[in-house]
Protein backbone atom coordinates (compact mmCIF):
# COMPACT_ATOMS: atom_id res chain seq x y z
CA UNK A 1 -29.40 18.92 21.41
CA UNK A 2 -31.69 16.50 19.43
CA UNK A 3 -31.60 12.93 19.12
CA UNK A 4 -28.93 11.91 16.69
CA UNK A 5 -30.17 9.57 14.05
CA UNK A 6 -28.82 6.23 13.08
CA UNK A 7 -30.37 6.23 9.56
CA UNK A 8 -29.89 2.86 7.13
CA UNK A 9 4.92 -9.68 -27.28
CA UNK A 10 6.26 -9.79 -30.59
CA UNK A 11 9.43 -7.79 -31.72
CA UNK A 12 8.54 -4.64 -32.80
CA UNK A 13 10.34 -1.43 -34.16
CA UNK A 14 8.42 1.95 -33.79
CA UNK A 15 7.19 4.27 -30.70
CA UNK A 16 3.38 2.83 -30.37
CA UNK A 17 4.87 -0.63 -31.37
CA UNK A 18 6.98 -0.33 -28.14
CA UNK A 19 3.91 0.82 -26.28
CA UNK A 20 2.04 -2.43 -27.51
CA UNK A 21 4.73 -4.48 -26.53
CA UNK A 22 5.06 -2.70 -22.61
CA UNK A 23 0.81 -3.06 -22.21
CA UNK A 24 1.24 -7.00 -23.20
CA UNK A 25 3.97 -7.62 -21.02
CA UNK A 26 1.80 -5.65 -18.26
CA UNK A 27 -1.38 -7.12 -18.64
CA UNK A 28 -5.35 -5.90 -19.67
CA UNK A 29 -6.50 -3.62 -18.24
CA UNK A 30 -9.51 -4.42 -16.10
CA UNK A 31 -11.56 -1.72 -16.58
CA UNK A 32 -14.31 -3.57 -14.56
CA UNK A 33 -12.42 -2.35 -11.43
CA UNK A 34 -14.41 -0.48 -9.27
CA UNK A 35 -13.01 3.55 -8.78
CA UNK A 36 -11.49 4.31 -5.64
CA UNK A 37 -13.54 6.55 -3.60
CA UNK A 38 -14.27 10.10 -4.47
CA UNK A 39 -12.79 11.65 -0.87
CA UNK A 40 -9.80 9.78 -0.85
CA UNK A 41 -7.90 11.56 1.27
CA UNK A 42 -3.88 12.23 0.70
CA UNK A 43 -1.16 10.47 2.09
CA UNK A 44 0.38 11.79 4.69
CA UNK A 45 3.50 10.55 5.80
CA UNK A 46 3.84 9.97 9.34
CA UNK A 47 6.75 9.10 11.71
CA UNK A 48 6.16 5.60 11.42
CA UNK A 49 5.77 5.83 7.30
CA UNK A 50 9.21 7.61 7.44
CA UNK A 51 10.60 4.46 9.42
CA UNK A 52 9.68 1.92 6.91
CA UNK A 53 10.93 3.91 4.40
CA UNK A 54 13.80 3.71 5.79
CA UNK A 55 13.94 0.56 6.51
CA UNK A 56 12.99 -0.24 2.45
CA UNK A 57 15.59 1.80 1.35
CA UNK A 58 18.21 0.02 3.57
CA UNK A 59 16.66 -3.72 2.84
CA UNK A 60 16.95 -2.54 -1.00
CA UNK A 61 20.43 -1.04 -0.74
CA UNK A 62 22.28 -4.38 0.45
CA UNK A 63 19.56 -6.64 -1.52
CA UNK A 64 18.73 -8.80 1.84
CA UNK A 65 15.27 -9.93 3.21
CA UNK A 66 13.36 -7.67 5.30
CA UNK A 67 10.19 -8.75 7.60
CA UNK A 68 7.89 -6.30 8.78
CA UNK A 69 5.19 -7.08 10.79
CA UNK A 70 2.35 -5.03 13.10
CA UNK A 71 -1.12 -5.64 14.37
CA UNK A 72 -3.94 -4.99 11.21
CA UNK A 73 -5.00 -1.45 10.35
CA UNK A 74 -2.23 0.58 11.20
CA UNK A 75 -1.25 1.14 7.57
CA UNK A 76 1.77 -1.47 6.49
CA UNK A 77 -0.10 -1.77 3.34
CA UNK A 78 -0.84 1.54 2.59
CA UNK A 79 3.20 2.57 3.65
CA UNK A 80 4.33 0.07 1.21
CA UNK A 81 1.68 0.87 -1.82
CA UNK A 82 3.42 4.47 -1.11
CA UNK A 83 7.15 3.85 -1.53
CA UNK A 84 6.71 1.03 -4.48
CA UNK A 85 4.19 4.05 -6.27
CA UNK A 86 1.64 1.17 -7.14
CA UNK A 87 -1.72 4.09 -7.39
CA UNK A 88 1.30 6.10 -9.79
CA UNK A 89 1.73 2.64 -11.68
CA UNK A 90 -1.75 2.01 -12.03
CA UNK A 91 -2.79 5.29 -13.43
CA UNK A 92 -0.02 5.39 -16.00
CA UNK A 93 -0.96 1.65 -16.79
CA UNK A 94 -4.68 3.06 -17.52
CA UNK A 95 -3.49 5.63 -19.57
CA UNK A 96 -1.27 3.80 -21.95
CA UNK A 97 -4.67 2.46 -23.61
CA UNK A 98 -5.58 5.83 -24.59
CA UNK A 99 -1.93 7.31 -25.33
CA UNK A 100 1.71 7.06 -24.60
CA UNK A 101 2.53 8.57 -20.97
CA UNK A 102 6.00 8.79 -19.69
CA UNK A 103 6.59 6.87 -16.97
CA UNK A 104 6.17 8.97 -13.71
CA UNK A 105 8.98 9.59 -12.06
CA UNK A 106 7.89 7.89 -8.68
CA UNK A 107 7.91 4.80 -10.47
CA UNK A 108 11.60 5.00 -12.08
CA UNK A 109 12.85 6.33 -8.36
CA UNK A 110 11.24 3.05 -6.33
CA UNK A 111 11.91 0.33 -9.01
CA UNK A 112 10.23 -1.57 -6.24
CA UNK A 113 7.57 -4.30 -7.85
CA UNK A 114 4.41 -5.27 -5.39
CA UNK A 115 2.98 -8.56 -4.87
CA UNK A 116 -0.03 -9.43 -3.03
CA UNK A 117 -0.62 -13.25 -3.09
CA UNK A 118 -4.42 -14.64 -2.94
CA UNK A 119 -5.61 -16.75 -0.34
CA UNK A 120 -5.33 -20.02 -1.81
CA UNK A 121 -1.91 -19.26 -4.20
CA UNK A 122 -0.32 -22.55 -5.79
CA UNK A 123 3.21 -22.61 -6.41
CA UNK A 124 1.86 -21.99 -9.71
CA UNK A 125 0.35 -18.71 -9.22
CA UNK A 126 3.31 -17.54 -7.14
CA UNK A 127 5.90 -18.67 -9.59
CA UNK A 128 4.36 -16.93 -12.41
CA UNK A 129 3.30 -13.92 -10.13
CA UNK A 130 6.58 -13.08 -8.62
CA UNK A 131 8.69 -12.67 -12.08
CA UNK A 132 5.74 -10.71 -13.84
CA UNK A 133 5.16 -7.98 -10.78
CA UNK A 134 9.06 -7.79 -11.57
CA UNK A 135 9.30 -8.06 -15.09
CA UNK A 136 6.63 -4.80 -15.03
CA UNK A 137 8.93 -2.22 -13.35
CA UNK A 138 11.75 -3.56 -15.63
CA UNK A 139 10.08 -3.16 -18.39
CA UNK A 140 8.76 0.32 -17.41
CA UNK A 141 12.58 1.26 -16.70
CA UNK A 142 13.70 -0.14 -19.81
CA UNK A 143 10.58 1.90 -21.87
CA UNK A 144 11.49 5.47 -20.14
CA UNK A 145 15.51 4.65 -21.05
CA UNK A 146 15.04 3.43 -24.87
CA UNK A 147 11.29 3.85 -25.60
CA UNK A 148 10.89 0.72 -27.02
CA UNK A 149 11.24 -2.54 -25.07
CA UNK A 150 13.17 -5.84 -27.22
CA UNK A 151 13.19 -8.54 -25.05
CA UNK A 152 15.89 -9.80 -26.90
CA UNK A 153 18.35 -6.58 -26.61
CA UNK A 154 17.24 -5.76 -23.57
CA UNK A 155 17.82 -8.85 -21.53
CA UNK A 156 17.96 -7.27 -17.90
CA UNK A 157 14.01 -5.93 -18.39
CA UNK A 158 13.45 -9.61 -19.58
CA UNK A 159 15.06 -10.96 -16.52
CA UNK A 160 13.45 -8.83 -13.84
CA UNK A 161 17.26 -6.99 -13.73
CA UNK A 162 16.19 -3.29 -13.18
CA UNK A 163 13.49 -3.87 -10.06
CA UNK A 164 15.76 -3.35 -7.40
CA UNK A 165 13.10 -4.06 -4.65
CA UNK A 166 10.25 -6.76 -4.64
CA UNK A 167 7.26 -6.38 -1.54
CA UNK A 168 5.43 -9.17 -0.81
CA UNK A 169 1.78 -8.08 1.06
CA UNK A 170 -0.06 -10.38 3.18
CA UNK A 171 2.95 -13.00 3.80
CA UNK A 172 0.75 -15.10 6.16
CA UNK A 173 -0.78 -16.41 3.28
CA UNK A 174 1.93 -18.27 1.61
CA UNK A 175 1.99 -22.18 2.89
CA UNK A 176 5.24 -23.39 3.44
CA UNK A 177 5.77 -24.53 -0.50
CA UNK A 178 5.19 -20.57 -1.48
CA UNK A 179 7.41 -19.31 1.36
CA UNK A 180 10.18 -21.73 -0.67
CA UNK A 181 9.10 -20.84 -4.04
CA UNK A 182 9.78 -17.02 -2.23
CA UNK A 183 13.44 -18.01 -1.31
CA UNK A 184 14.42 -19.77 -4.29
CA UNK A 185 13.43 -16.66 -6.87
CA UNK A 186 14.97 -14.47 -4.16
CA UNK A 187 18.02 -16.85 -4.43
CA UNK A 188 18.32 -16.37 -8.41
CA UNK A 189 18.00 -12.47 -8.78
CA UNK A 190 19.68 -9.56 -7.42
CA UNK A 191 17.27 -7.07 -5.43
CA UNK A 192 15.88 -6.72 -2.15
CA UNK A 193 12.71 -8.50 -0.66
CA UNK A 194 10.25 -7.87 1.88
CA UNK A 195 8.19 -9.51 3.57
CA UNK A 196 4.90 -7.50 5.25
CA UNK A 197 2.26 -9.55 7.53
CA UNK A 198 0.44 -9.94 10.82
CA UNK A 199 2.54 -10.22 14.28
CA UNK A 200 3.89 -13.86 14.79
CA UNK A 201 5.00 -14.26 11.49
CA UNK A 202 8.72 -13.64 12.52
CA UNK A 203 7.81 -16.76 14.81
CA UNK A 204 6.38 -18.61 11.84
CA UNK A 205 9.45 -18.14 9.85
CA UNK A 206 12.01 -19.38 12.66
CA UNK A 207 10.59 -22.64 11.20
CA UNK A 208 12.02 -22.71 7.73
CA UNK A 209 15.73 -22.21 8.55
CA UNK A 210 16.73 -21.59 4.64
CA UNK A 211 14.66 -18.52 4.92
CA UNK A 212 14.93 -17.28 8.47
CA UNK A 213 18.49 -17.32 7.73
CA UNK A 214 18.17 -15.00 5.22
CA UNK A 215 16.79 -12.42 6.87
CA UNK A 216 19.16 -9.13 7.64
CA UNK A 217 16.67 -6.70 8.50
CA UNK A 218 13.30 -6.47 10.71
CA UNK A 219 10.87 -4.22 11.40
CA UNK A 220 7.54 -3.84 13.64
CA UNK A 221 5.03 -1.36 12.03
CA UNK A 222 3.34 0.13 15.40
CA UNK A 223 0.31 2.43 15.64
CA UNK A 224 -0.16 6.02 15.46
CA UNK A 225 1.20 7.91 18.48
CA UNK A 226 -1.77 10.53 19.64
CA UNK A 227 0.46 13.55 17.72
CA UNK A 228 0.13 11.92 14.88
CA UNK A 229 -3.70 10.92 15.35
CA UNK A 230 -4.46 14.61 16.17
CA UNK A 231 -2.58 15.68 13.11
CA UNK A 232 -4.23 13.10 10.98
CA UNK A 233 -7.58 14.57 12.18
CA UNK A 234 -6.80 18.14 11.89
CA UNK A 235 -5.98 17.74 7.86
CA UNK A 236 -9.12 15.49 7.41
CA UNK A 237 -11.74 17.65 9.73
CA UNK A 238 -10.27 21.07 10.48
CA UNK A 239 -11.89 23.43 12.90
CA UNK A 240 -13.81 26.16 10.71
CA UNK A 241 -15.75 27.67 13.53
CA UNK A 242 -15.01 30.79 15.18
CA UNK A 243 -17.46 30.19 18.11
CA UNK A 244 -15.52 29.13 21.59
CA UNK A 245 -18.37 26.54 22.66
CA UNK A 246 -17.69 24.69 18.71
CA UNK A 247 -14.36 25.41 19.04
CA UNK A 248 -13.88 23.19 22.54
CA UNK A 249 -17.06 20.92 20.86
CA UNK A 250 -14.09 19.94 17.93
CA UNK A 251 -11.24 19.91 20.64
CA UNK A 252 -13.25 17.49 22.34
CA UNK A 253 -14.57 15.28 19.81
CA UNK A 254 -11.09 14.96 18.02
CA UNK A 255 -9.62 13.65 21.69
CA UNK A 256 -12.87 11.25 21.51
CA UNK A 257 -11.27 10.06 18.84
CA UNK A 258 -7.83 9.53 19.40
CA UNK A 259 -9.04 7.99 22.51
CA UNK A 260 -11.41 5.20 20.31
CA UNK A 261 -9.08 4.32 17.93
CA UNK A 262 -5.94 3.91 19.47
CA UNK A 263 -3.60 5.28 16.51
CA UNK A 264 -5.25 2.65 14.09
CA UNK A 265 -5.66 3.66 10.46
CA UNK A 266 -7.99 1.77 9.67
CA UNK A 267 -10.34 2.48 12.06
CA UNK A 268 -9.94 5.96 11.77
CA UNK A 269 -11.17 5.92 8.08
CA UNK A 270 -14.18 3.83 9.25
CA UNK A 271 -15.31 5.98 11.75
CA UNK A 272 -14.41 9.18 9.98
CA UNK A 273 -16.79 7.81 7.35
CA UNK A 274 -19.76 7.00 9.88
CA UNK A 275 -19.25 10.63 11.18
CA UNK A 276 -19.72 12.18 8.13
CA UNK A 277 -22.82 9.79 7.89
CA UNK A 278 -24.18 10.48 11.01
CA UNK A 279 -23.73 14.72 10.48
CA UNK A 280 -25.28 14.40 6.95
CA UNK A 281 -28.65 12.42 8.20
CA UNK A 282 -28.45 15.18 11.11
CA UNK A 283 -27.76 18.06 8.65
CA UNK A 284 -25.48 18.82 11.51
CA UNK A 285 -22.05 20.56 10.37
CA UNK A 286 -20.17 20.93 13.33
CA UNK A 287 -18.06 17.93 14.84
CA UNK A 288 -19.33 17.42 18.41
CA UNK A 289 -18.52 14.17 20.92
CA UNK A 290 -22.21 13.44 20.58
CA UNK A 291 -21.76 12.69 16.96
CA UNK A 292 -18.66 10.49 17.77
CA UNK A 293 -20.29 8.48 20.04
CA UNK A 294 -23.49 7.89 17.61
CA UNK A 295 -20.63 7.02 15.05
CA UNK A 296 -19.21 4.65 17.21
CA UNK A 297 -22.12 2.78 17.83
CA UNK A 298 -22.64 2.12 14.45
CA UNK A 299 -19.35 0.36 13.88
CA UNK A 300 -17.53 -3.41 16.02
CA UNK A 301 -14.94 -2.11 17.40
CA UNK A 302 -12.47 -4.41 19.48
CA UNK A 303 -11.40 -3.50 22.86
């Protein structure tokens, strides 16, 4: 085989009134958002999806606090983008510039709101991010009931009353006065929260005994089992070669990588991507360990 190469709001009364009023209580826009990636692949939902789901469903059923925690990579965030339907959210949100859209039905289902705090987030940030990621889904539930939203009639949209589930991404950020600003708007509405961030954190929280005490429900997010890996690798590179030597070339490569990454997301996506790389500057087709192994090289990987 040859070498592989590296390479380098206002009151309003009509149907586009009520649209107005849903896109200011939402937010621009920002159409200088990069697009997500052409290949995206699908979600697939995996045993460990289908236990945080379940574990969401029961946290938002009896309105308690859930933790979840695992190690980074193994797809936490991508599980809970999933249930709340934030890429459904977003898409309709784009579209209502151009037109009305109903409200997909994905979103109505979850009524789960998602937060993601930023690094440095002042009690000011998180007390005026928490009631408008809720306010949103209200306001969407309210605008697929009545089709126009009047803050005034409908008071449980204005008060965050229809989200029935709020997930809070990256938890390790919030410094002790956001982890309190967290309780207290917990404390004065009705719906379940979660709490998603790196091992430890159920540690962390022992320490703020208004909180910890609050908690009914945890859950550890662990990685992919080698199944699932192999599964996950057979819908993004399938086999398509009839040949025997390819055939155990594939067979080999794919246990390669279930052996690199460990049942880690993340990683798989990165060196999925470097493969591709690698069998482009190659003009090689066919999925072999050697290409692996030049992939692999390419990226840090822990051990």
């Amino acid at each position: 085989m040859k070498p592989i190469n590296f390479g380098k709001p206002s009151l309003l009364a009509g149907k586009d009134d009520g649209r107005r009023f849903l896109l200011g209580a939402l937010g621009e826009v920002n159409s200088s958002a990069p697009p997500p990636p052409p290949d995206q692949p699908s979600f697939l939902v995996t045993r460990e999806h289908r236990r945080f789901m379940e574990f969401a469903n029961t946290v938002r059923a009896h309105r308690y606090i859930g933790l979840c925690w695992g190690p980074p990579g193994v797809g936490k965030t991508l599980s809970a983008r999933h249930y709340a339907a934030v890429n459904e959210w977003e898409d309709w949100q784009a579209a209502l510039t151009e037109k009305p859209e109903p409200v997909p039905d994905r979103v109505l289902e979850a009524r789960t709101a998602f937060f993601t705090p930023t690094v440095a987030a002042t009690v000011r940030q998180i007390d005026l991010g928490l009631p408008s990621a809720c306010q949103q889904i209200s306001y969407a539930v309210d605008y697929a009931e009545h089709g126009v939203v009047d803050p005034y009639v409908h008071t449980e949209s204005r008060s965050s009353g229809r989200t029935e589930l709020l997930i809070i991404d990256e938890a390790d950020r919030l410094k002790a006065t956001g982890l309190e600003q967290v309780r207290d708007y917990y404390d004065r509405h009705t719906m379940g929260l979660i709490l998603i961030g790196m091992p430890g954190i159920e540690k962390r929280l022992a320490r703020y005994p208004q909180l910890y005490s609050r908690i009914g429900f945890a859950h550890e997010y662990r990685p992919l089992s080698p199944d699932e890996v192999t599964a996950v690798l057979t819908q993004r590179i399938p086999a398509s070669s009839d040949n025997p030597e390819k055939s155990l070339a594939h067979s080999t490569a794919v246990a390669t990588i279930v052996r690199i990454t460990a049942g880690n997301f993340r990683l798989i996506d990165r060196l999925l991507t470097q493969v591709r790389r690698i069998q482009t500057l190659n003009n090689v087709e066919t999925l072999t360990p050697e290409v692996v192994d030049a992939a692999r090289e390419t990226l840090l990987i822990g051990h």
